[in-house]
C-alpha atoms as a PDB file:
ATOM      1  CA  UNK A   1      34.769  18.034 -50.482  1.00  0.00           C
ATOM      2  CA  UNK A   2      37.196  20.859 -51.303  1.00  0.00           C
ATOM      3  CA  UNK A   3      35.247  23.668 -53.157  1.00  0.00           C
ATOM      4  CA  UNK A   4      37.667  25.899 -54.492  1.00  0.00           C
ATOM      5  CA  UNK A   5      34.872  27.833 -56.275  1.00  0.00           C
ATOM      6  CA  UNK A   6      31.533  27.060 -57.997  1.00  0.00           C
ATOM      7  CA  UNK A   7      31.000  27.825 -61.905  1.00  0.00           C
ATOM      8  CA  UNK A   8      27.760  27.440 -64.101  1.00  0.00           C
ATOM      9  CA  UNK A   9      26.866  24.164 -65.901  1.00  0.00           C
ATOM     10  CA  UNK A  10      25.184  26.463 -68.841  1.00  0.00           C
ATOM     11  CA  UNK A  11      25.208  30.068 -69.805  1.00  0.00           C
ATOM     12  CA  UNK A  12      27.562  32.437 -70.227  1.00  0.00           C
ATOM     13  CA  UNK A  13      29.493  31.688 -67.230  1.00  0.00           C
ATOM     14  CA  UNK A  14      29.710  28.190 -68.110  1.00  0.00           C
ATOM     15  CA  UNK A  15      32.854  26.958 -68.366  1.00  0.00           C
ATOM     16  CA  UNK A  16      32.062  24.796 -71.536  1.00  0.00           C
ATOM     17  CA  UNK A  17      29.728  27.027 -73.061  1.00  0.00           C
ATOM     18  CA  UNK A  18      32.524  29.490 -74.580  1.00  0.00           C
ATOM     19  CA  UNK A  19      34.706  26.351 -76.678  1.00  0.00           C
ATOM     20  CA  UNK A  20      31.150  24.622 -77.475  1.00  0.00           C
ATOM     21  CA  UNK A  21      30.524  27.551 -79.582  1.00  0.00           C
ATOM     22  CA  UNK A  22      33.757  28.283 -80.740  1.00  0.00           C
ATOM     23  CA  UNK A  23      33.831  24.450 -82.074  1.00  0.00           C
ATOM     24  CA  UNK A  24      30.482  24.454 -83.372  1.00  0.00           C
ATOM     25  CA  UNK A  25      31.224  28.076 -84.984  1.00  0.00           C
ATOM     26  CA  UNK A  26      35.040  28.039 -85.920  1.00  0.00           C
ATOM     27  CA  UNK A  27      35.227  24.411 -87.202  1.00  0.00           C
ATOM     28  CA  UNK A  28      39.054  24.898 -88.599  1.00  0.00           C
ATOM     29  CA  UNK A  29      40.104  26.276 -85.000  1.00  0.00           C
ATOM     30  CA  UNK A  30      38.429  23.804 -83.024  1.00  0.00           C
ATOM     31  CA  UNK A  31      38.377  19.805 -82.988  1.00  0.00           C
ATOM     32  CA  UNK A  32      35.315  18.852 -80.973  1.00  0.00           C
ATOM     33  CA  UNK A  33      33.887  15.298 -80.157  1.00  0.00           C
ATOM     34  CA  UNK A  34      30.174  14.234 -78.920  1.00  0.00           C
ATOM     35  CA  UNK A  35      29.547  11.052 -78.446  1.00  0.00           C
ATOM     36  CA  UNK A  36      25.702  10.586 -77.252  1.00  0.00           C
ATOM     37  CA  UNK A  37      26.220   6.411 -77.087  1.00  0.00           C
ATOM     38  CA  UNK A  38      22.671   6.553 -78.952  1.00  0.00           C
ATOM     39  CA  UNK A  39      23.481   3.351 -81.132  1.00  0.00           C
ATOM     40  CA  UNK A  40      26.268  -0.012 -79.613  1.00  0.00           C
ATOM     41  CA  UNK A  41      29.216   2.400 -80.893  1.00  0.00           C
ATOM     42  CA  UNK A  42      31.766  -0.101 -80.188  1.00  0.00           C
ATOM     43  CA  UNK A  43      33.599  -0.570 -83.436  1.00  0.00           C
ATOM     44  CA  UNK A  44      35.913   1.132 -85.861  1.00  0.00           C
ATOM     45  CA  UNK A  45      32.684   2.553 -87.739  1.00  0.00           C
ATOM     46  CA  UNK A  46      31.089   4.570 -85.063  1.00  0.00           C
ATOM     47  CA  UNK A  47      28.393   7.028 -86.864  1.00  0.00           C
ATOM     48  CA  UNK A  48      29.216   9.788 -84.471  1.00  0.00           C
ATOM     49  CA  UNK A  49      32.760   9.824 -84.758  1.00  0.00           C
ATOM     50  CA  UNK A  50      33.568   8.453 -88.751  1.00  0.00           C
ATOM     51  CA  UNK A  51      36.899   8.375 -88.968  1.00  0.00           C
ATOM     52  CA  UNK A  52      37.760   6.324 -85.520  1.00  0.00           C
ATOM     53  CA  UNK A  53      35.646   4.566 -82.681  1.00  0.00           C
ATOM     54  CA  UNK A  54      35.450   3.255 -79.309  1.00  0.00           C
ATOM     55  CA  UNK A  55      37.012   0.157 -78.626  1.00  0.00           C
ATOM     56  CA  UNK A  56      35.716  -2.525 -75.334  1.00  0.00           C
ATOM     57  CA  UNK A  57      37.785  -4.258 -73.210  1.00  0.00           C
ATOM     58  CA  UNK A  58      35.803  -6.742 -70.996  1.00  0.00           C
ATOM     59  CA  UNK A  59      37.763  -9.675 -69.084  1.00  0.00           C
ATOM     60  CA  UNK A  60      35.615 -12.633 -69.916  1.00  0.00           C
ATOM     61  CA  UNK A  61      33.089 -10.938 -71.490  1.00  0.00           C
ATOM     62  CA  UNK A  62      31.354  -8.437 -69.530  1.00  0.00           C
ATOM     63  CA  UNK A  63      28.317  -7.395 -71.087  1.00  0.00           C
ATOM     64  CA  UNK A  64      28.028  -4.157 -72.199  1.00  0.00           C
ATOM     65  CA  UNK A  65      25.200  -2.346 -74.379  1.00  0.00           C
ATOM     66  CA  UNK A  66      23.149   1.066 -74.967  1.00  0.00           C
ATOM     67  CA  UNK A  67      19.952   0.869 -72.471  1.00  0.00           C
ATOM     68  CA  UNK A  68      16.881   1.106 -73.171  1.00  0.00           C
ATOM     69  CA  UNK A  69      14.030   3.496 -72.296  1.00  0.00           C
ATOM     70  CA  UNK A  70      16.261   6.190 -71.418  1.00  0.00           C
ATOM     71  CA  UNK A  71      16.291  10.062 -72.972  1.00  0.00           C
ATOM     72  CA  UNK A  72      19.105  10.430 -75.226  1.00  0.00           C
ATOM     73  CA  UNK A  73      21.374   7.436 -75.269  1.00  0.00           C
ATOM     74  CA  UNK A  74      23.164   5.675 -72.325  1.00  0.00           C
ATOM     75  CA  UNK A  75      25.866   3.073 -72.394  1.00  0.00           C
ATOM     76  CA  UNK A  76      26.598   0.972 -69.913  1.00  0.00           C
ATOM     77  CA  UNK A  77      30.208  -0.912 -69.768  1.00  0.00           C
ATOM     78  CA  UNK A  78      30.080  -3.225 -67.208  1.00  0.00           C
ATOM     79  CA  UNK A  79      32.751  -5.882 -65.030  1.00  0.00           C
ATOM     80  CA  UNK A  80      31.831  -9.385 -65.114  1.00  0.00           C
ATOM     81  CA  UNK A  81      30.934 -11.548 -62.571  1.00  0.00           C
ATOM     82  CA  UNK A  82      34.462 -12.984 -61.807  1.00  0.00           C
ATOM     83  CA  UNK A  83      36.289 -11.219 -58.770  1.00  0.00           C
ATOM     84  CA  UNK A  84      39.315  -8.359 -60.049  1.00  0.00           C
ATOM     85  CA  UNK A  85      38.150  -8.373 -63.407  1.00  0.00           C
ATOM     86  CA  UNK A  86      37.500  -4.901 -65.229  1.00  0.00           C
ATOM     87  CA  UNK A  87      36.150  -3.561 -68.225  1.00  0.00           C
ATOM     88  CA  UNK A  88      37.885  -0.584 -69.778  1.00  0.00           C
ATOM     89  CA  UNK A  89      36.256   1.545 -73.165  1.00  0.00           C
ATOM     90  CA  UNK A  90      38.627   4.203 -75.347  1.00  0.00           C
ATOM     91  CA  UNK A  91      38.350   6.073 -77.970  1.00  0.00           C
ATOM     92  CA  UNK A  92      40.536   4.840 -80.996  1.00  0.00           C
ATOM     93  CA  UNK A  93      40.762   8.522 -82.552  1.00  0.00           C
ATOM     94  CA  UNK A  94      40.965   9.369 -85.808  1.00  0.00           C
ATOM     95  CA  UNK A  95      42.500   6.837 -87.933  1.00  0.00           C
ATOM     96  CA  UNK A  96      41.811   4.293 -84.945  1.00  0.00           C
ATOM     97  CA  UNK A  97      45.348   5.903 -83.916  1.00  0.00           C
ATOM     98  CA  UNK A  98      44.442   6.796 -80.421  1.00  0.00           C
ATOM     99  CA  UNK A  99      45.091  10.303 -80.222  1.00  0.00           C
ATOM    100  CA  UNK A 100      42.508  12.922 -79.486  1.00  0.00           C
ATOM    101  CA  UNK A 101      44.140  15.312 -77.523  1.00  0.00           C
ATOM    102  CA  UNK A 102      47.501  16.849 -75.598  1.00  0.00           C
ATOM    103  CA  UNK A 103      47.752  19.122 -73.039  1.00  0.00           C
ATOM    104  CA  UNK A 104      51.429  21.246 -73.747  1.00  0.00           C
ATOM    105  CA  UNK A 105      52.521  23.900 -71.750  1.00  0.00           C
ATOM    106  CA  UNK A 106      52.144  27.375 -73.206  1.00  0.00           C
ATOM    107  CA  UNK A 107      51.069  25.685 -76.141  1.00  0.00           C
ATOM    108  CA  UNK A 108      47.650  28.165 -76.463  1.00  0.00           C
ATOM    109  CA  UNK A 109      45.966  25.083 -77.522  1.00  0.00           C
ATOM    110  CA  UNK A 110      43.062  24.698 -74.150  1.00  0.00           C
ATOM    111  CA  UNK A 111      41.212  21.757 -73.958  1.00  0.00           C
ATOM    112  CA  UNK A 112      37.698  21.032 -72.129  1.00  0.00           C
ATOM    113  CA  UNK A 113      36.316  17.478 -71.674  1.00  0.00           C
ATOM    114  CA  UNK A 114      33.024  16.628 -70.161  1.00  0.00           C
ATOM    115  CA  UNK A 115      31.083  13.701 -69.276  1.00  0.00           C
ATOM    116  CA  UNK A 116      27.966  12.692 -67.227  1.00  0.00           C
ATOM    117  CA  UNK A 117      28.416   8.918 -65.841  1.00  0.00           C
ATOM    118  CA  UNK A 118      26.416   7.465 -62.973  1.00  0.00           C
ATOM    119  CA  UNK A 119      28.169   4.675 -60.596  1.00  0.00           C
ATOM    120  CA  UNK A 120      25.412   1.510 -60.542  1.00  0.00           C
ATOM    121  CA  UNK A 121      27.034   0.460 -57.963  1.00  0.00           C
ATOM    122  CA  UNK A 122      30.100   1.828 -55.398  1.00  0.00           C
ATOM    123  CA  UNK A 123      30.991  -1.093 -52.519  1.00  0.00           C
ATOM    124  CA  UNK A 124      33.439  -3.799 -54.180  1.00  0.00           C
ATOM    125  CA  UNK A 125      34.614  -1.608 -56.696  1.00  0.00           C
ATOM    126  CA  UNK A 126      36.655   1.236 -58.650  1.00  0.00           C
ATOM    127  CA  UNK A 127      36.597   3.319 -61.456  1.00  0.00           C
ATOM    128  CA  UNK A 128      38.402   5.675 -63.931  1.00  0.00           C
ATOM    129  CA  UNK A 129      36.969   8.118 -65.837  1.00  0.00           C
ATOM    130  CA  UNK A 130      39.311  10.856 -67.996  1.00  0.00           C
ATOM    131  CA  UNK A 131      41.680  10.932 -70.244  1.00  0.00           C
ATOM    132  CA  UNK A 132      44.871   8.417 -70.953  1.00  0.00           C
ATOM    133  CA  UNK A 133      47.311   7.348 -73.407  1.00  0.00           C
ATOM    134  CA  UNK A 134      45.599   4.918 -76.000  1.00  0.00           C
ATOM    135  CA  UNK A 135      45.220   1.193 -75.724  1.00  0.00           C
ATOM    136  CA  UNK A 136      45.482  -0.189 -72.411  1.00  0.00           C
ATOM    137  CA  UNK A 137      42.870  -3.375 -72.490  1.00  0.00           C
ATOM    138  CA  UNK A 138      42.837  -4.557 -69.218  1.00  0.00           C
ATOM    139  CA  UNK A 139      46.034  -2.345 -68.301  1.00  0.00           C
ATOM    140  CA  UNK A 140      44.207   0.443 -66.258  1.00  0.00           C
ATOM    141  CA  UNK A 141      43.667  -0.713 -62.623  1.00  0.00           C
ATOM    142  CA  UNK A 142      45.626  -3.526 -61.924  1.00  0.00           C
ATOM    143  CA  UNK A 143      45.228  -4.869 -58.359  1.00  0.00           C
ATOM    144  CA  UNK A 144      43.018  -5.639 -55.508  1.00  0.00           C
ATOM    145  CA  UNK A 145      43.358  -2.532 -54.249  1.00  0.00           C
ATOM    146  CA  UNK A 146      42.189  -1.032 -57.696  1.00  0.00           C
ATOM    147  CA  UNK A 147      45.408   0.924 -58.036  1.00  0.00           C
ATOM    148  CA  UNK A 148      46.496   2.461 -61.049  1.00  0.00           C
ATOM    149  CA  UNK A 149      48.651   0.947 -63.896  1.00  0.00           C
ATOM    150  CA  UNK A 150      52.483   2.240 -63.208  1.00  0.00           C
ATOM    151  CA  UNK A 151      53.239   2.510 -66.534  1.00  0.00           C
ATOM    152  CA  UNK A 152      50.473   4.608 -68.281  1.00  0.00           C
ATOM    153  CA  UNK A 153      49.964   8.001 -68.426  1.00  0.00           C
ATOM    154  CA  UNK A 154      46.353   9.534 -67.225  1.00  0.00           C
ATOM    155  CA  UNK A 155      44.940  12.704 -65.891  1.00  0.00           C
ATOM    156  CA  UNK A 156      41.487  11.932 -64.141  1.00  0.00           C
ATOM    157  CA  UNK A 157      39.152  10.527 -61.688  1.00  0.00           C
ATOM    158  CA  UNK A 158      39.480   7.596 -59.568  1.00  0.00           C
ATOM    159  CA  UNK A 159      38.643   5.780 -57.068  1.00  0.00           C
ATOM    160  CA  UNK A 160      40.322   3.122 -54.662  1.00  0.00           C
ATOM    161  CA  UNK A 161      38.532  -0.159 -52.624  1.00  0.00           C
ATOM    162  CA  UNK A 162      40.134   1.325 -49.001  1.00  0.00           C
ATOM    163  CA  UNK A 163      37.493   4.553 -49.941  1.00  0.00           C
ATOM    164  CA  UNK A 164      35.092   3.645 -52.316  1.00  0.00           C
ATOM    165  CA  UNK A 165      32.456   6.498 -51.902  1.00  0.00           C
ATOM    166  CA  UNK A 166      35.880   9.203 -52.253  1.00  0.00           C
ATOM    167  CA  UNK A 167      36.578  10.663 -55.947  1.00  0.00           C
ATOM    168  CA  UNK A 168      40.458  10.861 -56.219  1.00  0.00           C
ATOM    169  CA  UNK A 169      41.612  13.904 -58.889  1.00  0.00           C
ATOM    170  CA  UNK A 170      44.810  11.897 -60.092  1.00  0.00           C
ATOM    171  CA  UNK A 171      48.044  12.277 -62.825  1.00  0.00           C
ATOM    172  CA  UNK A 172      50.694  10.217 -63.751  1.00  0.00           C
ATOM    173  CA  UNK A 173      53.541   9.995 -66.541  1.00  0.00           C
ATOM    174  CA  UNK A 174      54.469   6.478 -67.251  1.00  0.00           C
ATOM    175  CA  UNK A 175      56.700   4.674 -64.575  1.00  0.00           C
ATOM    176  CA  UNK A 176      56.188   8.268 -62.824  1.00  0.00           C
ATOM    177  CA  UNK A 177      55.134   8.091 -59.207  1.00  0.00           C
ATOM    178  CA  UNK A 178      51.362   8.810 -59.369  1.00  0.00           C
ATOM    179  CA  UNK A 179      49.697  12.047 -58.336  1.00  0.00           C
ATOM    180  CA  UNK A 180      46.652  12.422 -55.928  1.00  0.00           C
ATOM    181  CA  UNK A 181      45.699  15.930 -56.752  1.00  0.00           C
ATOM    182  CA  UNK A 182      43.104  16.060 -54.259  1.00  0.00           C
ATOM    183  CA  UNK A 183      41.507  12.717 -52.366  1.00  0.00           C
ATOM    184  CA  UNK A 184      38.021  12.952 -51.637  1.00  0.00           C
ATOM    185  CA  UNK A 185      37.337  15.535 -54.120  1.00  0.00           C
ATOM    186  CA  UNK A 186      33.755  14.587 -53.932  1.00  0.00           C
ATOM    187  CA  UNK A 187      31.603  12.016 -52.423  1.00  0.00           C
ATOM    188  CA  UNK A 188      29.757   9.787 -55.048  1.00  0.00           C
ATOM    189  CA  UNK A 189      26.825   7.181 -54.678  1.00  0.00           C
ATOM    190  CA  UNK A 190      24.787   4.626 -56.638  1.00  0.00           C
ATOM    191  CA  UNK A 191      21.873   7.082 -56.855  1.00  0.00           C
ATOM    192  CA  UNK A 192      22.270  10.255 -58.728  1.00  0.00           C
ATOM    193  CA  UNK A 193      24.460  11.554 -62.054  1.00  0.00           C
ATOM    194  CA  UNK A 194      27.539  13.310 -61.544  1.00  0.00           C
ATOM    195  CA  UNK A 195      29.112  15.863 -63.966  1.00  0.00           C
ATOM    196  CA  UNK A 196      32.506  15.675 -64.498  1.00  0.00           C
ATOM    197  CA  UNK A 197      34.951  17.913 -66.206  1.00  0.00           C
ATOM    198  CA  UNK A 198      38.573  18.652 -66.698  1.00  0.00           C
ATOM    199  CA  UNK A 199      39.960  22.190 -67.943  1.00  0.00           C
ATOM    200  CA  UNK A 200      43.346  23.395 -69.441  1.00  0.00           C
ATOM    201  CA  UNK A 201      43.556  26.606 -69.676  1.00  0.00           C
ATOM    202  CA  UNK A 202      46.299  26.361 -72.880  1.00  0.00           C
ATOM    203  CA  UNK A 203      49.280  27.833 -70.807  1.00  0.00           C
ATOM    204  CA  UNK A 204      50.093  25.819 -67.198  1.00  0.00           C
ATOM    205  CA  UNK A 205      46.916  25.406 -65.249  1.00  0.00           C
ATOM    206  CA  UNK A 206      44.440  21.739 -65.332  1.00  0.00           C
ATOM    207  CA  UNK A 207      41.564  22.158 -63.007  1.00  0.00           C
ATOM    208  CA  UNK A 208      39.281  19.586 -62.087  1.00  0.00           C
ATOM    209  CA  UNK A 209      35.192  19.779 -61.870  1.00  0.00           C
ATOM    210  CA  UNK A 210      32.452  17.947 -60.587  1.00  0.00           C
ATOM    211  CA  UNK A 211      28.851  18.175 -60.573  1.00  0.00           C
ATOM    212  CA  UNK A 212      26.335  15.762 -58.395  1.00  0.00           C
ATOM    213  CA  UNK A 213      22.969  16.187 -59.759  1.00  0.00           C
ATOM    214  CA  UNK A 214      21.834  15.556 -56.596  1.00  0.00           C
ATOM    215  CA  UNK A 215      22.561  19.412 -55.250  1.00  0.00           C
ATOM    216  CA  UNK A 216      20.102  21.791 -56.303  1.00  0.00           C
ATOM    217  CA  UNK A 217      22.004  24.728 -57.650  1.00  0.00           C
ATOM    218  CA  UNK A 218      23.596  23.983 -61.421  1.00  0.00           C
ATOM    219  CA  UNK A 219      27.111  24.587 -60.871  1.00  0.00           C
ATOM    220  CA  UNK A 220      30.209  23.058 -60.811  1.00  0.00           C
ATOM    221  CA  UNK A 221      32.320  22.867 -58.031  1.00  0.00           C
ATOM    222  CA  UNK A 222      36.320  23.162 -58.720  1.00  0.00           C
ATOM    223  CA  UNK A 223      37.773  20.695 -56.669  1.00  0.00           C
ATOM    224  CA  UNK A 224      41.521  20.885 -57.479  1.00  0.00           C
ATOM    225  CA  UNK A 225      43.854  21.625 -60.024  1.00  0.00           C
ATOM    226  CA  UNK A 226      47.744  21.343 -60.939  1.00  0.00           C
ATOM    227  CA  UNK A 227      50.141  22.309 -62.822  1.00  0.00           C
ATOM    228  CA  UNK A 228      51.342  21.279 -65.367  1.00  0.00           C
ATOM    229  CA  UNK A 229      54.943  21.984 -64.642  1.00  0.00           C
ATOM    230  CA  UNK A 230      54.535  19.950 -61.821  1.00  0.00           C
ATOM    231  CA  UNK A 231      56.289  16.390 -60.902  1.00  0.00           C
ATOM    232  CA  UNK A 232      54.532  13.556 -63.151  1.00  0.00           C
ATOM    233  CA  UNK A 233      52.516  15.509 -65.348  1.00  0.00           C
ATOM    234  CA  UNK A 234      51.554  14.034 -68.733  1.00  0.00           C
ATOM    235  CA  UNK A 235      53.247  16.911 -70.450  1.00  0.00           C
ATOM    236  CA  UNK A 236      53.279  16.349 -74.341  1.00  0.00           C
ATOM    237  CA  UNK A 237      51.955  12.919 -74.026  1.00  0.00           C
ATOM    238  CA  UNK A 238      49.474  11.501 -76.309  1.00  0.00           C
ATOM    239  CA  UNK A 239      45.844  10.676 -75.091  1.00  0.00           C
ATOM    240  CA  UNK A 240      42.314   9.646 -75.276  1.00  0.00           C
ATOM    241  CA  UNK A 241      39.307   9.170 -73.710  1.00  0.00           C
ATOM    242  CA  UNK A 242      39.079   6.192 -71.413  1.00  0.00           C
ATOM    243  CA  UNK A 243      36.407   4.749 -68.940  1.00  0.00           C
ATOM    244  CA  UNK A 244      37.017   1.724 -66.565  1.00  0.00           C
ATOM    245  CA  UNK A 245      35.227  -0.098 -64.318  1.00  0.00           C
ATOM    246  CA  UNK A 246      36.618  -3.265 -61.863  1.00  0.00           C
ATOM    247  CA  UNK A 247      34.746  -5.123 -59.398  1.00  0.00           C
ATOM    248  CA  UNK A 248      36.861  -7.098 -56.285  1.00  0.00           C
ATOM    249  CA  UNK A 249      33.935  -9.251 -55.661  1.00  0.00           C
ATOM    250  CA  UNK A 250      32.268 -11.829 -57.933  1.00  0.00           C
ATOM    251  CA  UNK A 251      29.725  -9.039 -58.586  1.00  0.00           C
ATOM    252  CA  UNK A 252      28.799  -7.673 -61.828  1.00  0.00           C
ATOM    253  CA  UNK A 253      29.554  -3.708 -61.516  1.00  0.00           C
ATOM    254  CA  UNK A 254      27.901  -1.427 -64.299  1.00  0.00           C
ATOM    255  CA  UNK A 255      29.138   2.618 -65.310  1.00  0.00           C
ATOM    256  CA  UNK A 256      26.336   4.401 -66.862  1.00  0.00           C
ATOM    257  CA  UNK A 257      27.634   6.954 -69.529  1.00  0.00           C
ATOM    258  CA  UNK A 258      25.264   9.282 -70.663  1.00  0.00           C
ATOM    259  CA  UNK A 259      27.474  11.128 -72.797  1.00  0.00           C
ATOM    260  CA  UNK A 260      30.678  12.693 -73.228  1.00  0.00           C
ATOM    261  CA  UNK A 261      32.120  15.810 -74.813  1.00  0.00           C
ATOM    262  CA  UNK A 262      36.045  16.939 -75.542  1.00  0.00           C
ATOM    263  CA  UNK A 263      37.071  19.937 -77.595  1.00  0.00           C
ATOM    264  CA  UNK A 264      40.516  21.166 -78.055  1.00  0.00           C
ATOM    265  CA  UNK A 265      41.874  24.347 -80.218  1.00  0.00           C
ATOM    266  CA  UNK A 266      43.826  23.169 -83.155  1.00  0.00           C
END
């Protein structure tokens, strides 16, 4: 894995701590979204975000539902049991119009999104978890080598069938050759809860963060980061929050998502 530096999950140093309480404090400055998945929020009447929702893709009807038994809420979005099919989950936005966020150049607008998933399984399979433009269904990943849709745009996670245990940091502009940040940017498994996080700093710089609960000190490591000058950027595009899953086997392949946070200055 390519540490380019470590940061605190919590505390002052943490790198989400500062906009959480600008949000929470500056409500007019700050759009912020939680989403705990405490109750099936998969409608246009989510109670934790009122004036959108989350809306499920599953290929032959993948089952997906809030477990049980666990602290908090978790939601699992799951593949089916038919080989190359995939389940994808976004956020409508407000309005169900799709748009939560943009990351502009110089536009002294940062943005910070969060989430804590954990892969229930990683042979046979890909995912994608981070932020792209709004209503794909099953347009995400969209061969048997789990590759990413050409004509989309995305900033993200990812990973591929050839390396399933490697977390990709990826970009792309629609029908824009795609962007591998950094491959391998961490090393994921089927046992523990990983941290993820993406940072714009407002003016040119994304950086990419991961945390594997696994490792016993509570930081982040930043494992890449672009610009967003450079070739293929979503510059000034419109996006969401997405989550897919695919399975190239006739195996049902589940994403636990314990929660997920995005705040952005107005």
């Amino acid at each position: 894995m390519a540490v380019i530096k470590t940061e605190h999950l919590d505390g002052g140093a943490g790198i989400m701590q500062a906009p959480r309480e600008a949000a929470l404090h500056r409500p007019r400055d700050w759009f912020r979204l939680w989403e705990d998945f405490l109750a099936f929020p998969c409608d246009d009447q989510s109670p934790y975000l009122p004036t959108g929702g989350w809306k499920v893709y599953a290929e032959a009807g993948g089952a997906n539902a809030v477990m049980t038994g666990q602290i908090g809420g978790v939601f699992e979005l799951k593949s089916d049991g038919d080989a190359h099919d995939q389940a994808t989950m976004t956020c409508t936005g407000p309005g169900g119009s799709g748009t939560l966020c943009e990351i502009v150049k110089h536009s002294g607008k940062p943005l910070f999104f969060e989430t804590r998933v954990k892969f229930g399984a990683v042979a046979d399979s890909g995912f994608f978890i981070g932020l792209t433009e709004e209503g794909l269904g099953d347009n995400l990943m969209t061969d048997t080598t789990l590759v990413m849709a050409t004509d989309i745009d995305f900033v993200g996670f990812h990973t591929l069938i050839g390396t399933p245990t490697e977390l990709d940091l990826v970009y792309q502009t629609a029908n824009v050759t795609a962007v591998e940040v950094e491959g391998a940017a961490d090393i994921i498994d089927a046992t523990n809860w990983f941290t993820l996080a993406i940072h714009f700093d407002g003016k040119e710089t994304v950086k990419w963060y991961v945390h594997n609960a696994g490792d016993t000190t509570p930081t982040y490591a930043l494992v890449g980061q672009a610009d967003v000058d450079d070739t293929g950027f979503p510059d000034g595009e419109e996006l969401t929050i997405t989550y897919g899953v695919k399975s190239v086997t006739g195996a049902e392949i589940p994403l636990y998502i314990d929660y997920v946070e995005l705040i952005q200055r107005r």
